[in-house]
C-alpha atoms as a PDB file:
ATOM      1  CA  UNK A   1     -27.673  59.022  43.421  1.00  0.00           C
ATOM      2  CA  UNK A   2     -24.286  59.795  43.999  1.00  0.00           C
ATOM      3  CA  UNK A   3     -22.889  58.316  40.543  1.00  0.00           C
ATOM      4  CA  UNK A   4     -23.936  58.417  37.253  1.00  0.00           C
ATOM      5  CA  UNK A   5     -22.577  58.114  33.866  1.00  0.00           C
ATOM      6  CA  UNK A   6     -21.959  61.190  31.166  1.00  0.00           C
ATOM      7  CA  UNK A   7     -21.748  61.234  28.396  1.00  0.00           C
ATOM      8  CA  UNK A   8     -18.634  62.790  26.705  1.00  0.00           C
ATOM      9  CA  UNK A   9     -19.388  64.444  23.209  1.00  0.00           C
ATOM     10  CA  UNK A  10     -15.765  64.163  22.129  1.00  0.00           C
ATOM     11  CA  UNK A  11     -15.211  60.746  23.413  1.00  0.00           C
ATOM     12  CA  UNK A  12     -18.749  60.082  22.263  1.00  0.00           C
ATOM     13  CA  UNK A  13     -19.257  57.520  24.994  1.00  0.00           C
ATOM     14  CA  UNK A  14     -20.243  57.490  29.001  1.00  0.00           C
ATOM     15  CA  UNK A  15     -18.320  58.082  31.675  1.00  0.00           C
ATOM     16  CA  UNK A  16     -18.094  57.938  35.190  1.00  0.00           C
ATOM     17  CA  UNK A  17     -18.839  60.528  37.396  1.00  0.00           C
ATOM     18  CA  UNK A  18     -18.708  59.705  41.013  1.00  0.00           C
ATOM     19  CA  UNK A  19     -19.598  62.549  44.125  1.00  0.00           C
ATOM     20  CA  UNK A  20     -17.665  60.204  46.492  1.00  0.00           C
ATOM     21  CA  UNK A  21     -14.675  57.980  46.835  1.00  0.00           C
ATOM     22  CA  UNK A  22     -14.515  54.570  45.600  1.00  0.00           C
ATOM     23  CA  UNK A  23     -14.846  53.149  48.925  1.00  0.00           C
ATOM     24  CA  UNK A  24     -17.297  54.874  50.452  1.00  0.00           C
ATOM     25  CA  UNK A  25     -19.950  52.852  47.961  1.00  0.00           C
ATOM     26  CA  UNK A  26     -21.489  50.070  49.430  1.00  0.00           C
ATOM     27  CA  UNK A  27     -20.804  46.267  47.209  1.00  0.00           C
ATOM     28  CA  UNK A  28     -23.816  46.318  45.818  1.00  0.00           C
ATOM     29  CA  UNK A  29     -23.203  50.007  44.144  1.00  0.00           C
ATOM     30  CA  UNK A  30     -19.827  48.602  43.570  1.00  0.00           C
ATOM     31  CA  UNK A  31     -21.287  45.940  41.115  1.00  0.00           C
ATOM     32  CA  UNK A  32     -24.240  48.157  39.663  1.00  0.00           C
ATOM     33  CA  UNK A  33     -21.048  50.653  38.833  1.00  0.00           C
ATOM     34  CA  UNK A  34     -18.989  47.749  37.296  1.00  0.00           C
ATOM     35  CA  UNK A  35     -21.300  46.090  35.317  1.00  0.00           C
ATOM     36  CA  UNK A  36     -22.594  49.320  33.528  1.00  0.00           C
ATOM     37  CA  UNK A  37     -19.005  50.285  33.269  1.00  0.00           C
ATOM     38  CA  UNK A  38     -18.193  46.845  31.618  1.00  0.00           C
ATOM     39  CA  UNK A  39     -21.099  47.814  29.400  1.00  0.00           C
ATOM     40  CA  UNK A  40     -19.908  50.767  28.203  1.00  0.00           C
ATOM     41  CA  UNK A  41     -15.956  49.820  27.604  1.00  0.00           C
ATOM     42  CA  UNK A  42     -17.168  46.612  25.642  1.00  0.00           C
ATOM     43  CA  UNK A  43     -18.776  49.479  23.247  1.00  0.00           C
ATOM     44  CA  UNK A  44     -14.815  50.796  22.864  1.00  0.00           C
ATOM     45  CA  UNK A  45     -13.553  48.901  20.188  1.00  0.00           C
ATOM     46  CA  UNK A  46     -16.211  49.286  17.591  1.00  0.00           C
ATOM     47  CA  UNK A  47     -16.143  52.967  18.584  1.00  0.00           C
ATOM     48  CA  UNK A  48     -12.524  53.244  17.823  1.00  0.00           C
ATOM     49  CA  UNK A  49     -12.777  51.163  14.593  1.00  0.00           C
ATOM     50  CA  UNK A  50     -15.120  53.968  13.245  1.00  0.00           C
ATOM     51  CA  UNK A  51     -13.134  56.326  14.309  1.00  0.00           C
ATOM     52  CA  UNK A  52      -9.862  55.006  12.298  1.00  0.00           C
ATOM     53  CA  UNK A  53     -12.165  54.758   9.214  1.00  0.00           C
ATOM     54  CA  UNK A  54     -12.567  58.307   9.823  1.00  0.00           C
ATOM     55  CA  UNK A  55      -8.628  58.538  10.028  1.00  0.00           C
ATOM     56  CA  UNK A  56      -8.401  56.727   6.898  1.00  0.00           C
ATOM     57  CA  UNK A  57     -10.805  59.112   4.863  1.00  0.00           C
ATOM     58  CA  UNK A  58      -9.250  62.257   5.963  1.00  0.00           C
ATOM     59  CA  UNK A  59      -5.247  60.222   4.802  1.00  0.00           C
ATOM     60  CA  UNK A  60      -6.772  59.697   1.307  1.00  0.00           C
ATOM     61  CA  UNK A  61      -8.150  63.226   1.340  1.00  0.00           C
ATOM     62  CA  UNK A  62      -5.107  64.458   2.338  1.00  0.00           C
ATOM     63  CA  UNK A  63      -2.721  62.532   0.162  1.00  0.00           C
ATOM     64  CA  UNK A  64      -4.417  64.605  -2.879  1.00  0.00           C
ATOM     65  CA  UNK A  65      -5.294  67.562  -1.239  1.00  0.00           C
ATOM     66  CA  UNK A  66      -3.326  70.956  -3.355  1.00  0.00           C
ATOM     67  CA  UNK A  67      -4.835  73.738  -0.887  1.00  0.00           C
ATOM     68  CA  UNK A  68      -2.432  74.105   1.584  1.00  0.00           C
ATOM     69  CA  UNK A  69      -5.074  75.967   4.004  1.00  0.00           C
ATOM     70  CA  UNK A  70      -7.658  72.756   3.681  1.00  0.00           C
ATOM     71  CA  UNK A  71      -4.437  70.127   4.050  1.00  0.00           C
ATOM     72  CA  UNK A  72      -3.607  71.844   7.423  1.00  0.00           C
ATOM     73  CA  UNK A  73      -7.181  71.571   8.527  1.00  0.00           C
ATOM     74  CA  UNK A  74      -7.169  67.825   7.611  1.00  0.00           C
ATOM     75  CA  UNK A  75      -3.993  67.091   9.892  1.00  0.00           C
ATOM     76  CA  UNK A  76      -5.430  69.038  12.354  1.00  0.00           C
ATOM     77  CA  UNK A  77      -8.836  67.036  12.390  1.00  0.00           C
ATOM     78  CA  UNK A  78      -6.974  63.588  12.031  1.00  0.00           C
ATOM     79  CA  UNK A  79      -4.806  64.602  14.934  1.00  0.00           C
ATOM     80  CA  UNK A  80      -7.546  64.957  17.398  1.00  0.00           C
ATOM     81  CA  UNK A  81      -9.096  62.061  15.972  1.00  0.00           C
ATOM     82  CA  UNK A  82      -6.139  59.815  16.971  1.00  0.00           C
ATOM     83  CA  UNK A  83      -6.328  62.232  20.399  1.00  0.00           C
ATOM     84  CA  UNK A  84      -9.641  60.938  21.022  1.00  0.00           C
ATOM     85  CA  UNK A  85      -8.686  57.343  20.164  1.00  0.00           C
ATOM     86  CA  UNK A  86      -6.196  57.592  22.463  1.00  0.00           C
ATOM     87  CA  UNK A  87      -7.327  58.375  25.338  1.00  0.00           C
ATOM     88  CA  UNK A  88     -10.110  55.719  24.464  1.00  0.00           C
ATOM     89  CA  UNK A  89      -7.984  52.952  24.719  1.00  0.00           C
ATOM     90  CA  UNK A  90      -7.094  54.465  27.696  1.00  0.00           C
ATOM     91  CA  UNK A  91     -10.501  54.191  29.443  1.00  0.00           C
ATOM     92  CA  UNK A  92     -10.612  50.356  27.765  1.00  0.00           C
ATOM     93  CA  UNK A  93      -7.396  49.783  29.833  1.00  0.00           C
ATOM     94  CA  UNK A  94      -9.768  50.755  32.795  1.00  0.00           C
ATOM     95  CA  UNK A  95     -11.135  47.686  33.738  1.00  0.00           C
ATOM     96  CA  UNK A  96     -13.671  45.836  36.283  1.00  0.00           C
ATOM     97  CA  UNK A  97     -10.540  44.879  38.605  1.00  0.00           C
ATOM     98  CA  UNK A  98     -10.196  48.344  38.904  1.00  0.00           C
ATOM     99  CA  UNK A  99     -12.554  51.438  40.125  1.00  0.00           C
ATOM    100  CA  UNK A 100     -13.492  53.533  37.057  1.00  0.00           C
ATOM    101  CA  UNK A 101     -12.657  56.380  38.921  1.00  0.00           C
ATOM    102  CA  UNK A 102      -9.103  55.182  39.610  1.00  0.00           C
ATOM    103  CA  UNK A 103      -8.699  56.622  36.064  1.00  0.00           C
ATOM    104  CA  UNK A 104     -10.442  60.135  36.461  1.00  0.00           C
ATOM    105  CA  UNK A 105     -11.433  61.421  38.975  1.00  0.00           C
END
């Protein structure tokens, strides 16, 4: 096969991974592609939702947190969380009008 889906540990969902250009699949690859693509991004929201409980957490941690060296490990941690949400609503944006690989490639 010359596409699959990976899964990204930080992202914590699939992604596509493709060995040739968009065009060079045939339609019915095409739809296979989009449909487990649509799969995956429908997963995005609930995925970001836990994530921003996350967010929250570490805030309320943080708001009473005294030890300066923990604190900075807390806004480090919530800043790659919102990283990672980021660029998940990035991939959402990514959508079956458009190639999946039109966003990585």
């Amino acid at each position: 096969m010359a596409w699959s889906f990976v899964t990204d540990e930080r992202l914590g969902i699939p992604l596509p991974h493709f060995d040739n250009d968009w065009e060079d699949y045939s339609e019915e690859e095409r739809s296979i592609i989009l449909l487990r693509w649509e799969e995956i991004r429908g997963t995005i929201p609930d995925h970001i939702k836990k994530l921003e409980q996350i967010i929250i957490k570490k805030q309320n941690h943080l708001n009473v947190e005294d030890n300066f060296k923990l604190s900075c490990q807390l806004n480090s941690e919530i800043a790659e969380l919102a990283g990672t949400i980021n660029e998940l609503n990035l991939w959402f944006r990514v959508n079956q009008d458009v190639a999946p690989s039109a966003a990585h490639h």
